[in-house]
Protein backbone atom coordinates (compact mmCIF):
# COMPACT_ATOMS: atom_id res chain seq x y z
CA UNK A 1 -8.44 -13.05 22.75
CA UNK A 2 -7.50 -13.37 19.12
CA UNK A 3 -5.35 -10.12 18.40
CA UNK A 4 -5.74 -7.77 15.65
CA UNK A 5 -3.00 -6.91 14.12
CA UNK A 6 0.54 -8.85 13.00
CA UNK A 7 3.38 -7.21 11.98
CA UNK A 8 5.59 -8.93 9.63
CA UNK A 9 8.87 -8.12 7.64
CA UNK A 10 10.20 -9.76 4.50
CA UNK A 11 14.11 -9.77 4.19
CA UNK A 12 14.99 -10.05 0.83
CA UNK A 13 18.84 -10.44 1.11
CA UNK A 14 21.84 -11.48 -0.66
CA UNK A 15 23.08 -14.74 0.96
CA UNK A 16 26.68 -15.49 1.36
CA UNK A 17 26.84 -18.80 -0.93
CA UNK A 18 27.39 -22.10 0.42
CA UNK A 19 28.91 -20.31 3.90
CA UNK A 20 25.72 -22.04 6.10
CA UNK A 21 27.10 -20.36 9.44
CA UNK A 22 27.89 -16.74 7.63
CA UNK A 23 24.23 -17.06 6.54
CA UNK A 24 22.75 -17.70 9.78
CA UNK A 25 24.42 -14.59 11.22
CA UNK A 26 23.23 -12.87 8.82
CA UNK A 27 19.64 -14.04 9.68
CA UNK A 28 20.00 -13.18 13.55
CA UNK A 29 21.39 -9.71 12.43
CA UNK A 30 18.62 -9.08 10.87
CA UNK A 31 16.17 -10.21 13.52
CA UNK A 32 17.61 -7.56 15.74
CA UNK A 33 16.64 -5.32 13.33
CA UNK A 34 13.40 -6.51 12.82
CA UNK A 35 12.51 -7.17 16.52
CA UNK A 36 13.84 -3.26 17.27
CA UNK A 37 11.29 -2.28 14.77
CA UNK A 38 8.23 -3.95 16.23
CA UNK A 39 8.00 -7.00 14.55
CA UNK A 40 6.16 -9.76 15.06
CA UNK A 41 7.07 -12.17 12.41
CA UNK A 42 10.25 -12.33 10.25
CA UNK A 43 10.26 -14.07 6.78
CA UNK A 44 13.34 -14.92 4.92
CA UNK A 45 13.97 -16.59 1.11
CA UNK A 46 14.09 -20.15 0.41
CA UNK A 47 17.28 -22.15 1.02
CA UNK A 48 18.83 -18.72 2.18
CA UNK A 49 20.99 -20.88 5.16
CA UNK A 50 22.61 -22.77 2.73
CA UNK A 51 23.05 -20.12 -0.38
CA UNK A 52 20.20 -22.39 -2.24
CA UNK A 53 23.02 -24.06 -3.98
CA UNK A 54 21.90 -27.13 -6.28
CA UNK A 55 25.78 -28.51 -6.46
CA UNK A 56 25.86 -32.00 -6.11
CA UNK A 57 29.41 -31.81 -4.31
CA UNK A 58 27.96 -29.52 -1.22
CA UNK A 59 25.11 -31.93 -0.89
CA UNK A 60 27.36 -35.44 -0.71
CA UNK A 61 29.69 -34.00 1.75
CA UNK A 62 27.31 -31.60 3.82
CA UNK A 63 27.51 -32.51 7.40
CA UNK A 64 23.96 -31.92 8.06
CA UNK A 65 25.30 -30.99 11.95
CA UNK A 66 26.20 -27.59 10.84
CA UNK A 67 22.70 -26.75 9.58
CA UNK A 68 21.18 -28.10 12.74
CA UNK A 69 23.80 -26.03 14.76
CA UNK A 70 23.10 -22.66 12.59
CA UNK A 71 19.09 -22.86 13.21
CA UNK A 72 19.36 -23.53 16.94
CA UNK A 73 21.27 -20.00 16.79
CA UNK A 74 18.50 -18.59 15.25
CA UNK A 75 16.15 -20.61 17.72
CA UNK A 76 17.67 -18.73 20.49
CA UNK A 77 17.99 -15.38 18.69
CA UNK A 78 14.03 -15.52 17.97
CA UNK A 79 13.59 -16.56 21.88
CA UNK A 80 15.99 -13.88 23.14
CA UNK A 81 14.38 -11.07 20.66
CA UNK A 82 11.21 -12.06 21.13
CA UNK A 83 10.65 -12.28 17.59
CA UNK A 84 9.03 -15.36 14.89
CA UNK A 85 10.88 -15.99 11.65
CA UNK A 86 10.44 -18.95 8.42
CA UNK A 87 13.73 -19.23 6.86
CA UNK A 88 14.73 -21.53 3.85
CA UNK A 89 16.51 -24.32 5.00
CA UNK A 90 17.01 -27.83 4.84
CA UNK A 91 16.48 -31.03 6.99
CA UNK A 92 16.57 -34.96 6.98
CA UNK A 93 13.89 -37.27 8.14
CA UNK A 94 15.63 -40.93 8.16
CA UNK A 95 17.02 -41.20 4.90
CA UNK A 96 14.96 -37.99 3.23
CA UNK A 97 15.67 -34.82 2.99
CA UNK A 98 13.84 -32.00 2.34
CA UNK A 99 14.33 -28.49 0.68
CA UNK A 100 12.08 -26.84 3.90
CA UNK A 101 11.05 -23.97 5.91
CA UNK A 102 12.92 -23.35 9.56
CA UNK A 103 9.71 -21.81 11.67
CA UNK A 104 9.99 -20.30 14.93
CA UNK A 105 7.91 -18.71 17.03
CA UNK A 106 8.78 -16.17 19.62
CA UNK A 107 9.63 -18.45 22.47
CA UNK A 108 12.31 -20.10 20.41
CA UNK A 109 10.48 -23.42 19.89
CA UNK A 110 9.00 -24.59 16.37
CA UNK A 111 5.96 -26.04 15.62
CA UNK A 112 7.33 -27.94 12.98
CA UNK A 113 8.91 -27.87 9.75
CA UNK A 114 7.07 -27.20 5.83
CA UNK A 115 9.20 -29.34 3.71
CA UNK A 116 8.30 -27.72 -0.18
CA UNK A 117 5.65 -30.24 -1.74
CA UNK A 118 6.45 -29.45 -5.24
CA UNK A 119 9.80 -29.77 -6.79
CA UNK A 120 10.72 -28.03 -9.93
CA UNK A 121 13.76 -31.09 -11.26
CA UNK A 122 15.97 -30.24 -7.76
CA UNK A 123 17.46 -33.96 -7.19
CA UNK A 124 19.02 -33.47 -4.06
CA UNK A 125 15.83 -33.32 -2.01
CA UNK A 126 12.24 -35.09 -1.37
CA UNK A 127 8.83 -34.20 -2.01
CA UNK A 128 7.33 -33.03 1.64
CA UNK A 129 4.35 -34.86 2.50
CA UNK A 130 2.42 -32.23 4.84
CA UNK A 131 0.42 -29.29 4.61
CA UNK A 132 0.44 -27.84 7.48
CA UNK A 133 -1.05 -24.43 9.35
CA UNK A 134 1.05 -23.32 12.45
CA UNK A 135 0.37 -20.45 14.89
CA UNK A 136 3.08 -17.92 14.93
CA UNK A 137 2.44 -14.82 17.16
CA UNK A 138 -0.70 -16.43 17.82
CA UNK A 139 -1.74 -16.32 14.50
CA UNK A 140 -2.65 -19.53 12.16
CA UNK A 141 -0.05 -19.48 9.06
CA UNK A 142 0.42 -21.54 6.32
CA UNK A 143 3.15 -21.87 4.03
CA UNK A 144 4.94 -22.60 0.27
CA UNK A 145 7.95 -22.88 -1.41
CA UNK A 146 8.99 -21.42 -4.38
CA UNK A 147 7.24 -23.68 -7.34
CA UNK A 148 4.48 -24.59 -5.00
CA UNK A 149 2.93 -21.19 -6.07
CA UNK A 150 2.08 -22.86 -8.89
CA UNK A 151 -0.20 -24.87 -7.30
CA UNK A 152 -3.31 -23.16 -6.06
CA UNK A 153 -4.65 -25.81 -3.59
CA UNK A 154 -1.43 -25.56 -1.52
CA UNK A 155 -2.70 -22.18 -0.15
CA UNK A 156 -6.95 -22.28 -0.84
CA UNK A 157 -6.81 -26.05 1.75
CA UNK A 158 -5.22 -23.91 4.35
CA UNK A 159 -7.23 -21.09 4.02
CA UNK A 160 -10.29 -23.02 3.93
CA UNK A 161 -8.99 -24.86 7.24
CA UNK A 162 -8.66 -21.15 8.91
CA UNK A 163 -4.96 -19.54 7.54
CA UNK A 164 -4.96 -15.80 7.83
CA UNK A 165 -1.27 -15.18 6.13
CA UNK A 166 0.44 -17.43 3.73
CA UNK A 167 4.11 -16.98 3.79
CA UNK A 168 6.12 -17.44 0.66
CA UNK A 169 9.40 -17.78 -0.06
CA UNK A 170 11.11 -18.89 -3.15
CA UNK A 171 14.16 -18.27 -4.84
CA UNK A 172 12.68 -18.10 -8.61
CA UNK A 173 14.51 -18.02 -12.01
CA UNK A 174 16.59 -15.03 -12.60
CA UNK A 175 16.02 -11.87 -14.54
CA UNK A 176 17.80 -13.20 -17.91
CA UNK A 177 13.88 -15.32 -18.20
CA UNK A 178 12.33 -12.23 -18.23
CA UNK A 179 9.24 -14.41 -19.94
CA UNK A 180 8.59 -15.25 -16.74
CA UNK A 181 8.52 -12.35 -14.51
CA UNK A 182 4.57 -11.45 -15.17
CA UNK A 183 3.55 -14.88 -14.05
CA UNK A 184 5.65 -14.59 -11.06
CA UNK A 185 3.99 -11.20 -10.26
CA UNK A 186 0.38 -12.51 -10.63
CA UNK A 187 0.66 -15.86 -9.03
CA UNK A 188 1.36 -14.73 -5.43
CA UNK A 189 -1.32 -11.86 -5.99
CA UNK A 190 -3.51 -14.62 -7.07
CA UNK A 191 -3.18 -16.92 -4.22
CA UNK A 192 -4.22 -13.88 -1.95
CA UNK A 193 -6.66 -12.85 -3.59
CA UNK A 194 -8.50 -15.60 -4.34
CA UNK A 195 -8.36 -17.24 -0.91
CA UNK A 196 -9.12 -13.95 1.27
CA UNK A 197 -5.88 -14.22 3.28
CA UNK A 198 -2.45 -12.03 3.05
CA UNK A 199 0.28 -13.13 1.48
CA UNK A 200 3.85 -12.70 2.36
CA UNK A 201 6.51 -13.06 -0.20
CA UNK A 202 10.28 -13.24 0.43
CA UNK A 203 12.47 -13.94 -2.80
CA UNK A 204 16.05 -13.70 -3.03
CA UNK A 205 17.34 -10.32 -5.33
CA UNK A 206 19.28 -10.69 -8.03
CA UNK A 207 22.96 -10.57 -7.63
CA UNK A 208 23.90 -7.63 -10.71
CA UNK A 209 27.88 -9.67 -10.97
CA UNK A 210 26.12 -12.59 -11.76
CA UNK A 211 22.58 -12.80 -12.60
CA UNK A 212 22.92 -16.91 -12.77
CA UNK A 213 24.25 -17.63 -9.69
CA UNK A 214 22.84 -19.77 -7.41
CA UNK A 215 20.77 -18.06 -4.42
CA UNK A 216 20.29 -15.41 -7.10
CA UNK A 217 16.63 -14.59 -8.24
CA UNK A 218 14.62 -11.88 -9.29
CA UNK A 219 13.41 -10.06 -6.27
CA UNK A 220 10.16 -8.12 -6.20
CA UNK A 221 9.34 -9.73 -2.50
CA UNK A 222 6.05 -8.25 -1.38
CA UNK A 223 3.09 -8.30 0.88
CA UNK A 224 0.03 -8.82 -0.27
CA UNK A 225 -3.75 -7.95 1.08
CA UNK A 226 -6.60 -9.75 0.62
CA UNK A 227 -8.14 -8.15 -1.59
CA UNK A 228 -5.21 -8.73 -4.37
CA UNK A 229 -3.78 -5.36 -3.71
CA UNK A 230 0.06 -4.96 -2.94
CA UNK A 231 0.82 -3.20 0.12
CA UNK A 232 4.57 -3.22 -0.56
CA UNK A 233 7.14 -4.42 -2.89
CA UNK A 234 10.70 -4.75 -2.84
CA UNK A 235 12.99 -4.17 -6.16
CA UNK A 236 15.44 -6.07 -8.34
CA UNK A 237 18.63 -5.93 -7.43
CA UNK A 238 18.49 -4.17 -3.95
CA UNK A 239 18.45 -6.20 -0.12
CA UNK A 240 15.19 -4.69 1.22
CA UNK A 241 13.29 -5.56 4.39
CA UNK A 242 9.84 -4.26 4.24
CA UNK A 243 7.48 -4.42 7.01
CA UNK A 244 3.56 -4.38 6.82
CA UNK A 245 0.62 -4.02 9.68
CA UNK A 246 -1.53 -6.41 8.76
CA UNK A 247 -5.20 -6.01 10.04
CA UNK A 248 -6.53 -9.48 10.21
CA UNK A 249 -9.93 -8.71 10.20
CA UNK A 250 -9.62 -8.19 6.59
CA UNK A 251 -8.07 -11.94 6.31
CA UNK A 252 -11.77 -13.84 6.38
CA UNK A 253 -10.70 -16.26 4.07
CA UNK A 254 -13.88 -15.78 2.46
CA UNK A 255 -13.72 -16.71 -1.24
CA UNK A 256 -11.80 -20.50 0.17
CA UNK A 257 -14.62 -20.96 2.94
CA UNK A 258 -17.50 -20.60 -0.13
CA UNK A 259 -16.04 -23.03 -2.12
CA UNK A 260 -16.63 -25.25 0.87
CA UNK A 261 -20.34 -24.06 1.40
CA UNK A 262 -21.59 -23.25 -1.85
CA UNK A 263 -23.59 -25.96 -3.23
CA UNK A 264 -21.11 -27.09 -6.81
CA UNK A 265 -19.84 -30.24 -8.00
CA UNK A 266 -16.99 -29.43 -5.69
CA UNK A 267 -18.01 -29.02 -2.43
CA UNK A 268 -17.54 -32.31 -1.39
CA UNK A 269 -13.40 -32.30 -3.19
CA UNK A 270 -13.13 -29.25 -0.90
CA UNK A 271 -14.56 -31.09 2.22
CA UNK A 272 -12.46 -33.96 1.56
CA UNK A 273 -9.05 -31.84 1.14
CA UNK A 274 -9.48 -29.61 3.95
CA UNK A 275 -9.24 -32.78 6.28
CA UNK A 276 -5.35 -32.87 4.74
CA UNK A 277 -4.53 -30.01 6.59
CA UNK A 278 -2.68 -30.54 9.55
CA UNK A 279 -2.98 -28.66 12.52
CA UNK A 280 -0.19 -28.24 15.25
């Protein structure tokens, strides 16, 4: 039976820099939290394991063993809690890597990885290549990175294909381009409600010593319904985890189906592009 309800938490948290393993106890402290509180699914900013530094020096001499080594502890934290989480990470593929999502289900094993499909001039990484929808808690998820909100086929594909909650993390510019904070408010809104399916925002807060730093952003993460409304949202400056009970009968991903059954000039772009979906 398909259940009815998923609770989910967005952690928006300060990172500890370019300390991967500090950062990765941080994560599995805050999944006891989160799995003491009920919840199902636990989403975290992007690049948060590794301080979502863009310095050319960590990335030449990163032994890419000690990120593999800090998600396997949060693997086993997820397994032992009971608990699903997407956390901004990193990961090679042969000789790529990616700027990507770590996502675990409750068991402790992960479907698979989202590697972020649009890069905003980050050199140190690839282009992913898959747009995927994965089951956490049982229920079908999809997933962006940060400038891949700007892109409104990375979420209305997925939703199309049968998505109910599109998690979101990014680490976005920080509050000194304040002429960009209203189009990061209505983008994520937009991908909601335009699709018919939640959306679930973690961004990194601002850091008030240093509103440039690296890992810093702009906070505001939120959760999103449907219909476009915001069920809660975080602040600036502050770490916040808030937690949502999403009723999934309200996520009939009704506006991306119709684009697929309506008779317009692009029905058959839709058909074609839902078949890039992958499914685990």
């Amino acid at each position: 039976m398909a259940r009815k309800r998923l609770r989910v938490a967005t952690c928006q948290l300060h990172d500890a820099g370019e300390d991967i393993e500090a950062n990765a106890r941080k994560v599995v402290e805050q999944l006891k939290a989160c799995a003491a509180d009920k919840v199902d699914v636990a989403a975290f900013s992007e690049g948060f394991l590794y301080g979502y530094t863009g310095r050319p020096g960590f990335w030449k001499t990163l032994d890419t063993k000690r990120l593999v080594a800090a998600e396997r502890k949060i693997m086993a934290a997820c397994n032992r809690l009971k608990i699903a989480a997407v956390v901004g990470s990193a990961h090679d593929e042969g000789d790529r890597r990616y700027n990507s999502l770590l996502i675990v289900d409750r068991d402790g094993t992960t479907p698979g990885r989202y590697g972020k499909i649009q890069l905003a001039g980050a050199r140190w990484c690839s282009s992913g290549n898959v747009l995927p929808i994965y089951k956490l808690a049982g229920v079908p998820c999809c997933f962006i990175i940060c400038h891949d909100v700007r892109y409104p086929e990375l979420v209305r594909l997925p939703a199309a294909a049968g998505a109910k909650v599109c998690f979101f993390c990014s680490c976005e510019s920080s509050l000194t381009e304040e002429w960009k904070l209203s189009a990061y408010r209505a983008m994520p809104i937009s991908r909601a409600t335009e699709n018919g399916i939640y959306l679930v925002m973690a961004n990194a807060p601002a850091d008030p010593r240093d509103l440039k730093r690296f890992g810093s952003s702009h906070g505001e993460s939120k959760v999103i319904h449907p219909n476009g409304n915001v069920i809660a949202e975080a602040g600036y400056l502050s770490e916040e985890v808030l937690t949502a009970d999403l009723d999934l009968a309200a996520a009939t991903g009704s506006l991306a189906l119709r684009a697929m059954t309506n008779d317009t000039p692009v029905r058959a772009w839709m058909e074609e592009g839902v078949q890039l979906v992958t499914r685990a």
